[in-house]
C-alpha atoms as a PDB file:
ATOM      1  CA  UNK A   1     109.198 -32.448  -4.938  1.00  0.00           C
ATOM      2  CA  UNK A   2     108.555 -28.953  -6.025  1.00  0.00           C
ATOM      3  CA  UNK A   3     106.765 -31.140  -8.860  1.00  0.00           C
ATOM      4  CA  UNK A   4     103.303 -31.739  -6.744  1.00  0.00           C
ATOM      5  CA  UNK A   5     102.305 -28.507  -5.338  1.00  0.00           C
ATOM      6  CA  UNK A   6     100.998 -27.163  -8.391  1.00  0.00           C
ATOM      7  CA  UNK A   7      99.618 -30.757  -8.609  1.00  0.00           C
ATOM      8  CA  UNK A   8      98.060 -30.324  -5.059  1.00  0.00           C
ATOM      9  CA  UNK A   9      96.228 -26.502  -5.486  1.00  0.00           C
ATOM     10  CA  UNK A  10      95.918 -27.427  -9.606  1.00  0.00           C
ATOM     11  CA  UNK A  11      95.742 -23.458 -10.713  1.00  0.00           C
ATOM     12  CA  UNK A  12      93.568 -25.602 -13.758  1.00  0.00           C
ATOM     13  CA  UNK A  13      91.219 -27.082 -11.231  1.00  0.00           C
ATOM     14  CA  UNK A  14      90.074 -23.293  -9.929  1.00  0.00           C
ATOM     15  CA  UNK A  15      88.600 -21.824 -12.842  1.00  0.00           C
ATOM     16  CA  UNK A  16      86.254 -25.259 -13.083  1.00  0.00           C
ATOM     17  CA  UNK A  17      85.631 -24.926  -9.207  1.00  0.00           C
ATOM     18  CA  UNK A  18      84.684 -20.934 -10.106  1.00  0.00           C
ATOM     19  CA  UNK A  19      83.337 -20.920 -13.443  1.00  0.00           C
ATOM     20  CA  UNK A  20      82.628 -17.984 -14.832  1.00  0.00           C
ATOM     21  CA  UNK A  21      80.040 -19.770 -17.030  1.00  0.00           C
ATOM     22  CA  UNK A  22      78.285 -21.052 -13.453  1.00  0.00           C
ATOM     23  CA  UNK A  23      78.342 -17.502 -11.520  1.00  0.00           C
ATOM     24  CA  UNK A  24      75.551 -16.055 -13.718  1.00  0.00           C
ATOM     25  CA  UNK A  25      73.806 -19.142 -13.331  1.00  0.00           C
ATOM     26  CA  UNK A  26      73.695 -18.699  -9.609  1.00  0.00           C
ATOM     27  CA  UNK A  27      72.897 -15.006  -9.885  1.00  0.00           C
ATOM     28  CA  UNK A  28      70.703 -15.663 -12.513  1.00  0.00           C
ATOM     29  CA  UNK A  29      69.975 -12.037 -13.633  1.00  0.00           C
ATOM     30  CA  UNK A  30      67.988 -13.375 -16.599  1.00  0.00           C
ATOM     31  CA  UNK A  31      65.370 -14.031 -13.875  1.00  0.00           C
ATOM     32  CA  UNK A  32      65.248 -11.011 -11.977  1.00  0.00           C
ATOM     33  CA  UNK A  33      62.669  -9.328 -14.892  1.00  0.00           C
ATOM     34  CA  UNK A  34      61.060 -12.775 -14.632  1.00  0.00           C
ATOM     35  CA  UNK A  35      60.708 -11.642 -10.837  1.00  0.00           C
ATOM     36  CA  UNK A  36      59.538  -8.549 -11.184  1.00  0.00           C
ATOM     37  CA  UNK A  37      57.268  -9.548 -14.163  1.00  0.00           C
ATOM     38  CA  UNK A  38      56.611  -5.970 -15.516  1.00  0.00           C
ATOM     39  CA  UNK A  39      54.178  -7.776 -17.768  1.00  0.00           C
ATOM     40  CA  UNK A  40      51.325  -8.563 -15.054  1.00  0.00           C
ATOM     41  CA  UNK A  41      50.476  -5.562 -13.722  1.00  0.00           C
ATOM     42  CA  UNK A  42      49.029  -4.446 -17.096  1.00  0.00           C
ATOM     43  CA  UNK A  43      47.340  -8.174 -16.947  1.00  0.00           C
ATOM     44  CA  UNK A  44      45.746  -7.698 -13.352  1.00  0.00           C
ATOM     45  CA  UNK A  45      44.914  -4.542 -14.431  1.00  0.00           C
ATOM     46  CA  UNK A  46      44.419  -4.338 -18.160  1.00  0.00           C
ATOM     47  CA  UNK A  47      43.314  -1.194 -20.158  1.00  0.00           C
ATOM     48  CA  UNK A  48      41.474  -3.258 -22.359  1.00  0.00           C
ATOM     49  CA  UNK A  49      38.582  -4.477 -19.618  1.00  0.00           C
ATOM     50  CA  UNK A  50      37.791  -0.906 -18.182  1.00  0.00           C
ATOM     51  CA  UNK A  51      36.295  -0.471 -22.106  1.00  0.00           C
ATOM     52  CA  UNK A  52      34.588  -3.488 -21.755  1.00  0.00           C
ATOM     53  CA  UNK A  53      32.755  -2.961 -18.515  1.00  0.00           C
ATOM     54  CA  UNK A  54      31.704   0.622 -20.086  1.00  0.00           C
ATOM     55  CA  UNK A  55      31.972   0.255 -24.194  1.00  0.00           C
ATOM     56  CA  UNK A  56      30.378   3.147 -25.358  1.00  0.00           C
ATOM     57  CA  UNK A  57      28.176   0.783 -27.309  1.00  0.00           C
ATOM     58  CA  UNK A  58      26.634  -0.854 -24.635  1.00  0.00           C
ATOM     59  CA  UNK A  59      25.616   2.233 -22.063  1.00  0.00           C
ATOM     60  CA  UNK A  60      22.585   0.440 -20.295  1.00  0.00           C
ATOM     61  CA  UNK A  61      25.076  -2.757 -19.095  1.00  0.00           C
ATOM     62  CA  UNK A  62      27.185  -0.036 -17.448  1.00  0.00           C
ATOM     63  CA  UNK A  63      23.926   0.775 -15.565  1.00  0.00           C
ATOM     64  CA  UNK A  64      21.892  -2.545 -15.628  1.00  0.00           C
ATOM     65  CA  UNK A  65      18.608  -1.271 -15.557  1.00  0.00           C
ATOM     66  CA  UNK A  66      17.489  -5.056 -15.606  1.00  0.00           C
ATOM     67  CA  UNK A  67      18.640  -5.411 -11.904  1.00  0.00           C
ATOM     68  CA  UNK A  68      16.781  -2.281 -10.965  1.00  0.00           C
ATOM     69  CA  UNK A  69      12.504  -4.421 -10.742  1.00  0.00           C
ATOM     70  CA  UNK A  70      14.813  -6.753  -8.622  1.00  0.00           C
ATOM     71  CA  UNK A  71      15.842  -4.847  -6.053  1.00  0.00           C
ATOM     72  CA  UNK A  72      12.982  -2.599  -5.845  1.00  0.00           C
ATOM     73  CA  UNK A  73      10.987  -5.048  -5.050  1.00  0.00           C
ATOM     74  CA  UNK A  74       8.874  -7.559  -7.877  1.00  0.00           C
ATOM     75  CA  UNK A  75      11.053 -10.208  -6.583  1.00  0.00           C
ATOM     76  CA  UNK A  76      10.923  -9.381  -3.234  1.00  0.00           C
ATOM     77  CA  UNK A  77       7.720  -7.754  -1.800  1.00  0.00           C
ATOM     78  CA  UNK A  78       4.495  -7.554  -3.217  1.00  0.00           C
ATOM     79  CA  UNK A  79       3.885  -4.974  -6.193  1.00  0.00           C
ATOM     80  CA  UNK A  80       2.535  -1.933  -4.577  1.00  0.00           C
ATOM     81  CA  UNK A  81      -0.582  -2.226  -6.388  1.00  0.00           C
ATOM     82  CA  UNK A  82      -1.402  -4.668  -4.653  1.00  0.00           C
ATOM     83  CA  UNK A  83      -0.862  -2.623  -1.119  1.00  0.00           C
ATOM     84  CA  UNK A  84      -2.898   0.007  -2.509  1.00  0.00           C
ATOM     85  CA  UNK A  85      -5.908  -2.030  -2.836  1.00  0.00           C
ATOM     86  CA  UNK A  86      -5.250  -3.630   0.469  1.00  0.00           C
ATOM     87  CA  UNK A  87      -5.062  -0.402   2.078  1.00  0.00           C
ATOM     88  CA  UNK A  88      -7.918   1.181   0.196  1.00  0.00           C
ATOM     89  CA  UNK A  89     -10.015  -2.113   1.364  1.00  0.00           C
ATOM     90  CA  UNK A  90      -8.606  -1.188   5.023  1.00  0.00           C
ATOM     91  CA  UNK A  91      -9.135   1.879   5.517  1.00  0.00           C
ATOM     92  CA  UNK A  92     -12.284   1.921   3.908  1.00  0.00           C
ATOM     93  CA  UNK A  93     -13.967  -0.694   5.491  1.00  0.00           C
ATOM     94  CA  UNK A  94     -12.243   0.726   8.812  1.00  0.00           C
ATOM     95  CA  UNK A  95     -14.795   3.919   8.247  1.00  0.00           C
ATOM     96  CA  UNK A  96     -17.740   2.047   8.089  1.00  0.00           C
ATOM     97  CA  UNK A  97     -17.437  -0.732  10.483  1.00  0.00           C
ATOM     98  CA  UNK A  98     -18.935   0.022  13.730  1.00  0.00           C
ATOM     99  CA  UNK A  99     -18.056  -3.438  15.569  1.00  0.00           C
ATOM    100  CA  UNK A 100     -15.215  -3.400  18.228  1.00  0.00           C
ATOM    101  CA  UNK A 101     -14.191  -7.271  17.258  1.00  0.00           C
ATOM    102  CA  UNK A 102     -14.555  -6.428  13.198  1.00  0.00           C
ATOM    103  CA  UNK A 103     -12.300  -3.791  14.089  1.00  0.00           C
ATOM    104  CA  UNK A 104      -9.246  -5.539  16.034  1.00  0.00           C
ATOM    105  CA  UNK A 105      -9.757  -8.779  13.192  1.00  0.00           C
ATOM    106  CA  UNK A 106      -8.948  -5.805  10.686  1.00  0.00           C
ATOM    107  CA  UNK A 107      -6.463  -4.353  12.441  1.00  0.00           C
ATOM    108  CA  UNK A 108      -4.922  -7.565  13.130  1.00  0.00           C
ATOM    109  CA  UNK A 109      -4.704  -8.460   9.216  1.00  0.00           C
ATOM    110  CA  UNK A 110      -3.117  -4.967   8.366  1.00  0.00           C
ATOM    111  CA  UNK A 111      -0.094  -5.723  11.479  1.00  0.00           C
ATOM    112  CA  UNK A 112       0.284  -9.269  10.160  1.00  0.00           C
ATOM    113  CA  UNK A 113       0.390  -7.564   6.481  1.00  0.00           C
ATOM    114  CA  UNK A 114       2.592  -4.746   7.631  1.00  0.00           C
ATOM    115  CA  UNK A 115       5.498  -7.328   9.107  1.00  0.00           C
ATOM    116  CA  UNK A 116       5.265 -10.096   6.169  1.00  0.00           C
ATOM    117  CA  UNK A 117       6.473  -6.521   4.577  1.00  0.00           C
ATOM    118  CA  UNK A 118       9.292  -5.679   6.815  1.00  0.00           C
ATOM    119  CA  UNK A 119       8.355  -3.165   8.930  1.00  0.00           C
ATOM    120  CA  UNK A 120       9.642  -3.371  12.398  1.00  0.00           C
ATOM    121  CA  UNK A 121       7.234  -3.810  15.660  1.00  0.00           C
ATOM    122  CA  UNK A 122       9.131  -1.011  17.293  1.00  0.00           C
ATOM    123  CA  UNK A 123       8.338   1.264  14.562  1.00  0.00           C
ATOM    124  CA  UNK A 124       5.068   0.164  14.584  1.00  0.00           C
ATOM    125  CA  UNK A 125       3.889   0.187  17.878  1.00  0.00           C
ATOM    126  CA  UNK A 126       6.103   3.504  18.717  1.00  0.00           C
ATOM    127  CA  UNK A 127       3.292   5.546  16.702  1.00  0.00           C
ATOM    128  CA  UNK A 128       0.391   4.355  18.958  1.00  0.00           C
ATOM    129  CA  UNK A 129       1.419   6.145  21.893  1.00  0.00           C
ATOM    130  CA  UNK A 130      -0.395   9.121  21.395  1.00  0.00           C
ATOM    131  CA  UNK A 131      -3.603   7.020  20.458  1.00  0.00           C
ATOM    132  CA  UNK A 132      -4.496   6.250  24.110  1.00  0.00           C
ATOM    133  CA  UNK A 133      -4.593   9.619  25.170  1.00  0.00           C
ATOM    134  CA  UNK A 134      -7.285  10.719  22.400  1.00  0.00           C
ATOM    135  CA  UNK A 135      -9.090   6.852  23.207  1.00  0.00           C
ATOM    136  CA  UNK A 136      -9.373   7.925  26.584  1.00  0.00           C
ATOM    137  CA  UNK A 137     -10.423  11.574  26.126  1.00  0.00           C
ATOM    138  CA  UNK A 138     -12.872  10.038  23.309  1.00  0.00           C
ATOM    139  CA  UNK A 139     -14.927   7.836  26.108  1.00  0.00           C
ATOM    140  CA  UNK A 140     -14.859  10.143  28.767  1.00  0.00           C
ATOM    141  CA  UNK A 141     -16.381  12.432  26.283  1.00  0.00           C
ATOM    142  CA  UNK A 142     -18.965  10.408  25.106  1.00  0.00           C
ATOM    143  CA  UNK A 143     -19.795   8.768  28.398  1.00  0.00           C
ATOM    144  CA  UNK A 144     -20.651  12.587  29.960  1.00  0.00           C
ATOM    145  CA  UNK A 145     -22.433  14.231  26.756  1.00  0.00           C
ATOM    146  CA  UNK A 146     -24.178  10.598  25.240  1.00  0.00           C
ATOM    147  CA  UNK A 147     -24.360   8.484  28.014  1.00  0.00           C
ATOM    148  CA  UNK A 148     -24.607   4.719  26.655  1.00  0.00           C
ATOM    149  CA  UNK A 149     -24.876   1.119  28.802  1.00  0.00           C
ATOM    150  CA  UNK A 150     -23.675   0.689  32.347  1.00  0.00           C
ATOM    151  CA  UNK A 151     -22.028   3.043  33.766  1.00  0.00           C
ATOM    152  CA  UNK A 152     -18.849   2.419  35.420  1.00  0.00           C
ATOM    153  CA  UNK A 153     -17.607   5.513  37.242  1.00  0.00           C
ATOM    154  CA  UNK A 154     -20.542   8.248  38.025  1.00  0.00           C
ATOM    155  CA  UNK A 155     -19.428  11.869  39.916  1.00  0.00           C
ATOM    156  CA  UNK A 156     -22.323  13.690  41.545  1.00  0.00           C
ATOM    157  CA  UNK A 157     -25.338  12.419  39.703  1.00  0.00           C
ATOM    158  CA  UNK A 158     -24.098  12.510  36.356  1.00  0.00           C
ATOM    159  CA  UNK A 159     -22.228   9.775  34.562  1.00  0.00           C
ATOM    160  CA  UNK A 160     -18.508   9.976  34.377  1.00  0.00           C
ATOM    161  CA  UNK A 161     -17.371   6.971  32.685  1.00  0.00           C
ATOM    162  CA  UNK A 162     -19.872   3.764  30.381  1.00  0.00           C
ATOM    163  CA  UNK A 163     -19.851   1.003  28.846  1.00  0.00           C
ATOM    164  CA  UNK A 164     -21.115   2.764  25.609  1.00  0.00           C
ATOM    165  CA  UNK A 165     -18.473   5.215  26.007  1.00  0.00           C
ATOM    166  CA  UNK A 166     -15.242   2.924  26.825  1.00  0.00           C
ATOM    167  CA  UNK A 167     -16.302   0.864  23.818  1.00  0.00           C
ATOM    168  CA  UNK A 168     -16.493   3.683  21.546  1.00  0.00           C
ATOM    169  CA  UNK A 169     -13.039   5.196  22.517  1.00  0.00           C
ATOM    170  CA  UNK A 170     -11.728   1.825  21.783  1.00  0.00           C
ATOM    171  CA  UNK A 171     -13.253   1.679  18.222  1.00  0.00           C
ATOM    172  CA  UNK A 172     -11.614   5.185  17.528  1.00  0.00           C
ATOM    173  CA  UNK A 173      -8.369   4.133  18.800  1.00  0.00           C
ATOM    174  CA  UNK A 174      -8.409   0.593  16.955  1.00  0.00           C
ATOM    175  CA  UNK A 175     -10.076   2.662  13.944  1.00  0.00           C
ATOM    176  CA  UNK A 176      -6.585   5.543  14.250  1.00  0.00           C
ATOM    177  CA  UNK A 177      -4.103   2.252  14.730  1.00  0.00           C
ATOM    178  CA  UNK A 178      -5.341   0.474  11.517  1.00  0.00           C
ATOM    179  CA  UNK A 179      -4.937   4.024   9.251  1.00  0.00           C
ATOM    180  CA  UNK A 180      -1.519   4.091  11.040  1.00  0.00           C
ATOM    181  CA  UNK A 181      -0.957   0.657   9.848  1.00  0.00           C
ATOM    182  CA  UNK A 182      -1.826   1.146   6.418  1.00  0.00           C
ATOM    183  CA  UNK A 183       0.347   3.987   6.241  1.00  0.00           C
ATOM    184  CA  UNK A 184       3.527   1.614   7.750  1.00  0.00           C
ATOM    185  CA  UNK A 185       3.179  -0.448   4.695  1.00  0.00           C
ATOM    186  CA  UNK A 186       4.030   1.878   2.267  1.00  0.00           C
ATOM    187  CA  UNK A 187       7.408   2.637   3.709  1.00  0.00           C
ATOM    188  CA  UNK A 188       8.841  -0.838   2.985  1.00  0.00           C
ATOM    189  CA  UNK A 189       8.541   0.145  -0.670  1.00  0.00           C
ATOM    190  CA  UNK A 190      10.990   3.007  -2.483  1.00  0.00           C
ATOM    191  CA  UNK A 191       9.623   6.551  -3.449  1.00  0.00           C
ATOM    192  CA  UNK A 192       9.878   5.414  -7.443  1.00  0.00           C
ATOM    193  CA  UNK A 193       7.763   2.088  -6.716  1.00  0.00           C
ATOM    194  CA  UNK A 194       4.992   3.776  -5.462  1.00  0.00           C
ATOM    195  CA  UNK A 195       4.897   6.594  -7.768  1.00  0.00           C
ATOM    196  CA  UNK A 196       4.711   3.855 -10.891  1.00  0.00           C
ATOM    197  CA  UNK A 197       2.357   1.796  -9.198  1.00  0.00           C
ATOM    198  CA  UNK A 198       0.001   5.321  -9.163  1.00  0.00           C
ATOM    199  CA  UNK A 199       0.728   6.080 -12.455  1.00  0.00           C
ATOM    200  CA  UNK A 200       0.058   2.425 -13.744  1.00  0.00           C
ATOM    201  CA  UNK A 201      -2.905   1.898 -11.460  1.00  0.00           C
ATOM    202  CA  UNK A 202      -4.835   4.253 -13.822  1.00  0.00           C
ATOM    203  CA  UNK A 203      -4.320   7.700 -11.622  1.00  0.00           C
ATOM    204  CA  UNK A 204      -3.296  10.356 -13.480  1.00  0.00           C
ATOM    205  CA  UNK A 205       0.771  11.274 -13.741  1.00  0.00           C
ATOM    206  CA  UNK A 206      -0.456  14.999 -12.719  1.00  0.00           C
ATOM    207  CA  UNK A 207      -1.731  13.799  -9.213  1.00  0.00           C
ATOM    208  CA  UNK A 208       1.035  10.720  -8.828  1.00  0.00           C
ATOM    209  CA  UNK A 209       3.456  13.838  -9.431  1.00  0.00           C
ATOM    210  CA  UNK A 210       2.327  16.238  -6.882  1.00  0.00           C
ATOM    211  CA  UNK A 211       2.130  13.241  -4.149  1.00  0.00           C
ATOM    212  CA  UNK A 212       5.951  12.839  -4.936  1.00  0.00           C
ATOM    213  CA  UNK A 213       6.539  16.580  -4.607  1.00  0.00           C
ATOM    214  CA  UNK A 214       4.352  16.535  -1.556  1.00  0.00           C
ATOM    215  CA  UNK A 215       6.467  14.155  -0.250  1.00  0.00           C
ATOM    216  CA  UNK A 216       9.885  15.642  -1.169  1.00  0.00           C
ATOM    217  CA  UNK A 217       8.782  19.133   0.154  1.00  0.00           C
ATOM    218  CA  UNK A 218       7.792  17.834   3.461  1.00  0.00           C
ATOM    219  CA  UNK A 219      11.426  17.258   4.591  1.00  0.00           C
ATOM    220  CA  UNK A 220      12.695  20.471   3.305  1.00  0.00           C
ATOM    221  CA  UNK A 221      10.357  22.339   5.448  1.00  0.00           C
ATOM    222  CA  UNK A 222      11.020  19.961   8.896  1.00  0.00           C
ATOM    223  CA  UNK A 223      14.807  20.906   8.140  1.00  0.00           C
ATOM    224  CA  UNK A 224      13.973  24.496   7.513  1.00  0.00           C
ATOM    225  CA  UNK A 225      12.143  24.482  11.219  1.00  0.00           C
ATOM    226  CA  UNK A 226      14.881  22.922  12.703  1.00  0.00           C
ATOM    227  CA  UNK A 227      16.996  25.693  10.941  1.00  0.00           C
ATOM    228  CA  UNK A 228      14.764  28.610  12.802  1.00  0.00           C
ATOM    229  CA  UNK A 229      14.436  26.998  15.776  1.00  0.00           C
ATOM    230  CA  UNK A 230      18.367  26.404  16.130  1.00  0.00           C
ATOM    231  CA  UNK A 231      18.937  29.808  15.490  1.00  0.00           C
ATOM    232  CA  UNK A 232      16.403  31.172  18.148  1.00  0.00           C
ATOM    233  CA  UNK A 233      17.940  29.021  20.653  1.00  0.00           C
ATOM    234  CA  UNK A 234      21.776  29.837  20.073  1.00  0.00           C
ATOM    235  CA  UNK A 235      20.292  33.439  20.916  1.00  0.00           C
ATOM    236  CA  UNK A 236      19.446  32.278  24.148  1.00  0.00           C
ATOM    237  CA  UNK A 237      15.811  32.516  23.251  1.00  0.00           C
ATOM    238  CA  UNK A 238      13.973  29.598  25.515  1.00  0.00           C
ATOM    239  CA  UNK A 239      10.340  28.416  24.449  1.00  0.00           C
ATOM    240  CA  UNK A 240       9.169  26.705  27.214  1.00  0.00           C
ATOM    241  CA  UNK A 241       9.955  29.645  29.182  1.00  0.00           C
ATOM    242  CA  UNK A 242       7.829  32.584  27.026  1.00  0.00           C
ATOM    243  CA  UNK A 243       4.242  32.975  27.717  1.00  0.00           C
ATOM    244  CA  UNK A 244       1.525  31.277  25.081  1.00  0.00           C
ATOM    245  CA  UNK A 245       0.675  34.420  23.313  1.00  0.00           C
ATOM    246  CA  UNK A 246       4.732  35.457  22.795  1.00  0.00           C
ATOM    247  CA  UNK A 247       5.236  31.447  22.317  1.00  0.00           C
ATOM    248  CA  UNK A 248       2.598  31.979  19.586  1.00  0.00           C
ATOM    249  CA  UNK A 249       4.195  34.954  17.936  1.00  0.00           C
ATOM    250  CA  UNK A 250       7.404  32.929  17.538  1.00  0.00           C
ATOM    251  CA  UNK A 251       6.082  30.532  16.249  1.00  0.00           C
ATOM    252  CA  UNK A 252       4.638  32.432  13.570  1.00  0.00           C
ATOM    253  CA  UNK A 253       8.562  33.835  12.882  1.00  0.00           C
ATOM    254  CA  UNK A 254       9.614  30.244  12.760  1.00  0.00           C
ATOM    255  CA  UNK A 255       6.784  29.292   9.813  1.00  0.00           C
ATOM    256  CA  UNK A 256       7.570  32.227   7.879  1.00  0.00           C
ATOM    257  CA  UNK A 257      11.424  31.406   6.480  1.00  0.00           C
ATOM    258  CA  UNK A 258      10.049  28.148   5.907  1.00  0.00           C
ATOM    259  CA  UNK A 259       7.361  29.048   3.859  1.00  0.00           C
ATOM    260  CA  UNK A 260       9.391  31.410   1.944  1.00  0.00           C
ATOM    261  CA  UNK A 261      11.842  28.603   1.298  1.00  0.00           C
ATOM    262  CA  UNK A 262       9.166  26.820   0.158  1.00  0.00           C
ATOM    263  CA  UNK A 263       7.351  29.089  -2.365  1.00  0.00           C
ATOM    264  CA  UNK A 264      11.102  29.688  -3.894  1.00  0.00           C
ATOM    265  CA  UNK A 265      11.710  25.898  -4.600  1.00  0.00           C
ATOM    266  CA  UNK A 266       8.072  25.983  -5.657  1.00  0.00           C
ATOM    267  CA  UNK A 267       9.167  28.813  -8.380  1.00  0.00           C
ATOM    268  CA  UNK A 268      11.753  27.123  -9.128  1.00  0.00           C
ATOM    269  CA  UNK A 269      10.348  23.830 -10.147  1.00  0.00           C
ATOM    270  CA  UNK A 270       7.415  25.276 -11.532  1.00  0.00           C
ATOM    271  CA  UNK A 271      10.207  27.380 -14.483  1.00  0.00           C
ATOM    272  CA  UNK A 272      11.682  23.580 -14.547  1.00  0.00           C
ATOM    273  CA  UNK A 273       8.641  21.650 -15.417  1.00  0.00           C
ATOM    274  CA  UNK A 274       7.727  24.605 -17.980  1.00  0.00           C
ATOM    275  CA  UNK A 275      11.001  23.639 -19.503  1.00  0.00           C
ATOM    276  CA  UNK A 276      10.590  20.039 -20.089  1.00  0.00           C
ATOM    277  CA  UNK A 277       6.825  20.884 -21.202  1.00  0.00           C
ATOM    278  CA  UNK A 278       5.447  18.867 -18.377  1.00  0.00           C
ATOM    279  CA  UNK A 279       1.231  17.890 -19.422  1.00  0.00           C
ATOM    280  CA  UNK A 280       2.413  18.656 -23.306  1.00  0.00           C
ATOM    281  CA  UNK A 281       0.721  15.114 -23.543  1.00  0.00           C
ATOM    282  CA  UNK A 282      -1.624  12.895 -22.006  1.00  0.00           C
ATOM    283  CA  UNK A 283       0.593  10.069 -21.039  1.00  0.00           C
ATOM    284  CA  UNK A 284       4.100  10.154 -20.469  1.00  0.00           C
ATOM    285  CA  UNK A 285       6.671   6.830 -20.716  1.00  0.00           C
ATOM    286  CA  UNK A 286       8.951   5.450 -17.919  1.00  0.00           C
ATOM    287  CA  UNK A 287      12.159   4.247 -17.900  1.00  0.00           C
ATOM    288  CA  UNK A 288      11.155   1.833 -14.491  1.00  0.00           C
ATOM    289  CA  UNK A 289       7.652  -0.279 -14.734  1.00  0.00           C
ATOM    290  CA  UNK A 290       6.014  -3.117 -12.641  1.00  0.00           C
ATOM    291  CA  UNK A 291       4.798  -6.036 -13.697  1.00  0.00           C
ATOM    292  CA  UNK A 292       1.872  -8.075 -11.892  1.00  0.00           C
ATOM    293  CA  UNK A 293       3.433 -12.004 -11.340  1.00  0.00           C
ATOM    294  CA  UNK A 294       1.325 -14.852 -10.736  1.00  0.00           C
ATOM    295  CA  UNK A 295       1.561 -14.513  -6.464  1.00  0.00           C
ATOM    296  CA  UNK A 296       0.683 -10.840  -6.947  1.00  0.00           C
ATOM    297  CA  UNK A 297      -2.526 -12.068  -9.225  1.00  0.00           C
ATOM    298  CA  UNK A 298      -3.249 -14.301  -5.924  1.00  0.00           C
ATOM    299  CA  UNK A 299      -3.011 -11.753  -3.319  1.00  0.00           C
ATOM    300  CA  UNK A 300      -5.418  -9.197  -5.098  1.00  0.00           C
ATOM    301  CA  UNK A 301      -7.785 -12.053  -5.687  1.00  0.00           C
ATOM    302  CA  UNK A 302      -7.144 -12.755  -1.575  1.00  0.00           C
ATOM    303  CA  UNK A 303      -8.013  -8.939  -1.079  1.00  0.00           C
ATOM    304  CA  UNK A 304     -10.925  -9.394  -3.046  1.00  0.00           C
ATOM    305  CA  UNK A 305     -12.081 -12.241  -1.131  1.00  0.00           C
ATOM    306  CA  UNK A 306     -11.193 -10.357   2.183  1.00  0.00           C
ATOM    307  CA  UNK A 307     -13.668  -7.264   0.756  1.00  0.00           C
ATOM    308  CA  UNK A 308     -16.556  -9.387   0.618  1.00  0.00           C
ATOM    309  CA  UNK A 309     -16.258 -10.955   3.936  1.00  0.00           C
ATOM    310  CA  UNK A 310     -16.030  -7.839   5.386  1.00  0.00           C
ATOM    311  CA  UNK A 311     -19.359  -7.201   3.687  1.00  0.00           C
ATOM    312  CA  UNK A 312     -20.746 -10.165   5.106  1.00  0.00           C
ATOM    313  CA  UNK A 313     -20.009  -9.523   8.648  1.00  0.00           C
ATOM    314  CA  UNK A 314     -20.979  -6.300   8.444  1.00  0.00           C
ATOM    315  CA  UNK A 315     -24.394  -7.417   6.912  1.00  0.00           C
ATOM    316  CA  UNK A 316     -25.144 -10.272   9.596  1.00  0.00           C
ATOM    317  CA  UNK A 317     -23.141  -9.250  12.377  1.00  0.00           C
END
């Protein structure tokens, strides 16, 4: 039955096993650019929001100077005016008092004042090192040459070591850790916080700009030091080594590049400031201010409070 076998394999069957209509469909190269999708790299990164993060008609969101109070500190930490009068309060009343328990409350206040701010114990306590050496040469001083109270430790006939004199080198060493203290609070706060809190506190923008040139210029001339010092050593020169009036000599080569250095930047800035007509007026605007908030109104009524208590003891005790 030669009939059936193109029956059986049906040549019209193949095509509809095989379309040619279905093998695109199964390649599907319409979808390979749907793949690829050429269209969302432009989307996840369109030229159209670059302009919009920096349109040239709004410059300051580019920069936000809104965020710049909050993370220099209103939000954060205390305005600095308040710190000044704390440490004016401090350091002033640290002066006068002559009471070795007056003393350590004070100098208890500024530590507990100095870490609500930040500043690490370790820093802290690393700086009163040297104190105990000067508190110690302090009341052996005073207990030979103004012997005061009981004395302790006595060498021949004379007095060697007091009462009088152990207590005083213990109010000049609590007296050197509170100034220390007052100082440590300051560096929790930025350079251009401090400088505005001068300048808004009433003090002129003359003096509140030396202090910040003071304080620019005194790195300068540690690195410059370091500079000279490096170089004397890589020529095999040893310090310890020379005798005090050679040591003294070298030292004076060591000061003198960094002066120079010095007196050029200070030439230099001087022609700069001359430039911008620096003191052509009385005041001057800023970009940054501070702004007293309600806590800030508290604490300087709390250092107020803490001023005249300090009177007080000082009157009765």
């Amino acid at each position: 039955m030669p009939e059936k076998l193109p029956d059986s394999r049906t040549p019209e069957k193949l095509p509809d096993a095989r379309t040619l209509g279905k093998l695109p469909d199964t390649r599907m190269p319409e979808k390979l650019p749907d793949a690829q999708i050429p269209e969302k790299p432009p989307d996840a990164q369109t030229p159209g929001k670059p302009p919009d993060a920096q349109t040239p008609g709004k410059p300051h969101d580019a920069r936000m100077p809104e965020k710049l109070p909050d993370a220099r500190t209103p939000g954060k930490l205390p305005d600095p005016r308040v710190i000044f009068a704390l440490a004016l309060v401090l350091s002033g009343y640290g002066v006068a008092v002559r009471d070795v328990r007056l003393m350590a409350a004070m100098l208890l206040l500024g530590m507990a004042g100095a870490l609500c701010l930040g500043v690490g114990l370790r820093k802290l306590f690393g700086s009163f090192r040297f104190l105990w050496q000067a508190a110690v040469a302090i009341a052996l001083m005073q207990s030979i040459f103004a012997p005061s109270g009981t004395v302790l430790i006595s060498i021949g006939a004379g007095p060697a070591l007091t009462v009088g004199g152990l207590l005083k080198g213990l109010l000049v060493l609590l007296r050197l850790a509170l100034f220390i203290t007052g100082g440590a609070m300051f560096t929790a706060y930025p350079q251009r916080a401090l400088i505005q809190g001068m300048v808004q506190a009433r003090l002129p923008y003359e003096a509140a700009y030396m202090i910040s040139i003071g304080l620019r210029f005194i790195p300068r001339m540690r690195e410059e030091l370091k500079d000279s010092l490096t170089a004397l050593q890589l020529r095999g020169v040893v310090i310890e080594e020379l005798r005090l009036r050679k040591r003294l000599s070298l030292y004076s080569y060591l000061l003198l590049p960094a002066v120079a250095a010095s007196i050029q930047n200070a030439r230099e800035l001087a022609m700069s400031m001359e430039m911008r007509a620096f003191r052509a007026k009385r005041a001057r605007t800023s970009y940054y201010t501070l702004s007293l908030s309600r806590s800030d109104v508290v604490l300087l009524c709390a250092v107020l409070l803490l001023a005249a208590l300090l009177t007080a003891a000082m009157v009765f005790i």
